[in-house]
Protein backbone atom coordinates (compact mmCIF):
# COMPACT_ATOMS: atom_id res chain seq x y z
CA UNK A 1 32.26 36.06 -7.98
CA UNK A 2 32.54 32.82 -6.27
CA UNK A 3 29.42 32.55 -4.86
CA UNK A 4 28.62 32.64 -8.32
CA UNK A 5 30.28 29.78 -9.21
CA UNK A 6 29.94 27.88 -6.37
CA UNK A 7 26.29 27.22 -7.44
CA UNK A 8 24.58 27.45 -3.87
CA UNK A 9 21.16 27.58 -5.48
CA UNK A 10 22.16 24.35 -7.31
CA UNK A 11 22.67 23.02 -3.44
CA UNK A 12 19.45 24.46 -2.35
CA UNK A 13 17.56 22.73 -4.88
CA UNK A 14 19.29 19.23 -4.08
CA UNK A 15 18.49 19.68 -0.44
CA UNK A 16 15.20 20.90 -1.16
CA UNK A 17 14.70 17.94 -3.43
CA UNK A 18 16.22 15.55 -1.19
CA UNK A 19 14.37 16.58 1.87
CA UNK A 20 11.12 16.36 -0.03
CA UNK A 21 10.93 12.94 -0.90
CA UNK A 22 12.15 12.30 2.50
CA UNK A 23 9.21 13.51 3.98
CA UNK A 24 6.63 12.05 0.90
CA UNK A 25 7.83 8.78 1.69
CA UNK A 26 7.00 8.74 5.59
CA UNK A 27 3.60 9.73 5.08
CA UNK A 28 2.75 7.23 2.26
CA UNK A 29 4.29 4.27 4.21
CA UNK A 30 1.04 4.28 6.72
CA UNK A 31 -0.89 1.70 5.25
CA UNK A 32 -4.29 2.64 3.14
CA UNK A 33 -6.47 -0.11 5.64
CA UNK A 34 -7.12 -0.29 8.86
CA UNK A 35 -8.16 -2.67 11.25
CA UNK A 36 -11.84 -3.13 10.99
CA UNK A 37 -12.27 -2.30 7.45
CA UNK A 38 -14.53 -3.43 4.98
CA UNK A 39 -13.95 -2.93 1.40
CA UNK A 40 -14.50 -4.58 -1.62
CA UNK A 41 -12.09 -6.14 -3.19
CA UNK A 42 -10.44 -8.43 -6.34
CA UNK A 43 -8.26 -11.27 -5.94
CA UNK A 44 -5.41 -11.17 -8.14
CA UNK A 45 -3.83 -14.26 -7.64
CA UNK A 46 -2.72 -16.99 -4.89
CA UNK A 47 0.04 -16.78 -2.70
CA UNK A 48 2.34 -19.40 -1.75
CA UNK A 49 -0.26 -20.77 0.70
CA UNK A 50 -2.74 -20.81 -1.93
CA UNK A 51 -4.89 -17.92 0.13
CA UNK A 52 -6.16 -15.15 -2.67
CA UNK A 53 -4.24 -11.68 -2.97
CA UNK A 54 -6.29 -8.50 -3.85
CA UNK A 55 -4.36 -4.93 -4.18
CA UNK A 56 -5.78 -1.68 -3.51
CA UNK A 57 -4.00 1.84 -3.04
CA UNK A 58 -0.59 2.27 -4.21
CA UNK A 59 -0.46 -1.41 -4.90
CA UNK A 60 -0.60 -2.59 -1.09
CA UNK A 61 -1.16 -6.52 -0.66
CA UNK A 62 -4.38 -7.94 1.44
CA UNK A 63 -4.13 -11.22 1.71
CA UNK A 64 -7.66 -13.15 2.01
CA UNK A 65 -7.75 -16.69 2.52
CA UNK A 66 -10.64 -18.96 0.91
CA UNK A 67 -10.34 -17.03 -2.58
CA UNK A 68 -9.64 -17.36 -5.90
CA UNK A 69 -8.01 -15.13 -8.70
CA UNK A 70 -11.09 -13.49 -9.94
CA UNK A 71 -13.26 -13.25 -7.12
CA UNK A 72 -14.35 -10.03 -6.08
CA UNK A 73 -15.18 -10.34 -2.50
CA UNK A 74 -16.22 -8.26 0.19
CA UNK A 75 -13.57 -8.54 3.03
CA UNK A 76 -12.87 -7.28 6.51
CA UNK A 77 -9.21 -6.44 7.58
CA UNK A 78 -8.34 -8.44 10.46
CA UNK A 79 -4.73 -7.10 10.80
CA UNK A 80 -2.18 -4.71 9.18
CA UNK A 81 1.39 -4.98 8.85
CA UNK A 82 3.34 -2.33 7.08
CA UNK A 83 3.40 -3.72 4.04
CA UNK A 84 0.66 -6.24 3.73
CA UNK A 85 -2.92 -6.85 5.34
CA UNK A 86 -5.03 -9.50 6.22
CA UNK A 87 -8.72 -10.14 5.61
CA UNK A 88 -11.51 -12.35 6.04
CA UNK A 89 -14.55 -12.74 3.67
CA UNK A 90 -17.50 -11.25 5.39
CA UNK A 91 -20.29 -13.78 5.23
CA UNK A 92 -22.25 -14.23 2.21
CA UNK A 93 -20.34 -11.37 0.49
CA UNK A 94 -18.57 -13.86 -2.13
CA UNK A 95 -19.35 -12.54 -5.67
């Protein structure tokens, strides 16, 4: 009877639960650019150095310098950070 109460399937299901989202989260933090990349991309707005910010999966910041909100550019990642990226326009790619 006191298994019963003691609701061990109520504990599963918060370990289970907590556990998952442990494990989600490490595999989303790796970044969705690499070094090297090329995408295309849209600047959303300017940062506090006035180089343009474009976002791309899961709302990850590339930071691309010579832009303006609007542009849709195509960039090359030059380095990545955990939470942010940086980019260069490829030549002639400036829409």
């Amino acid at each position: 009877d006191d298994r019963d109460i003691d609701s061990d399937p109520a504990r599963e299901s918060a370990a289970d639960t907590a556990s998952g989202p442990r494990e989600a989260h490490s595999q989303p933090r790796q970044p969705p650019v690499a070094e090297g990349d090329v995408r295309s991309v849209i600047i959303d707005t300017l940062g506090d150095q006035g180089d343009g910010i474009a976002k791309v999966e899961r709302g990850f910041v590339i930071i691309v310098p010579g832009t303006e909100p609007g542009d849709r550019v195509e960039v090359e990642v030059t380095d990545v950070k955990q939470t942010v990226a940086f980019a260069e326009p490829v030549d002639g790619a400036s829409v």
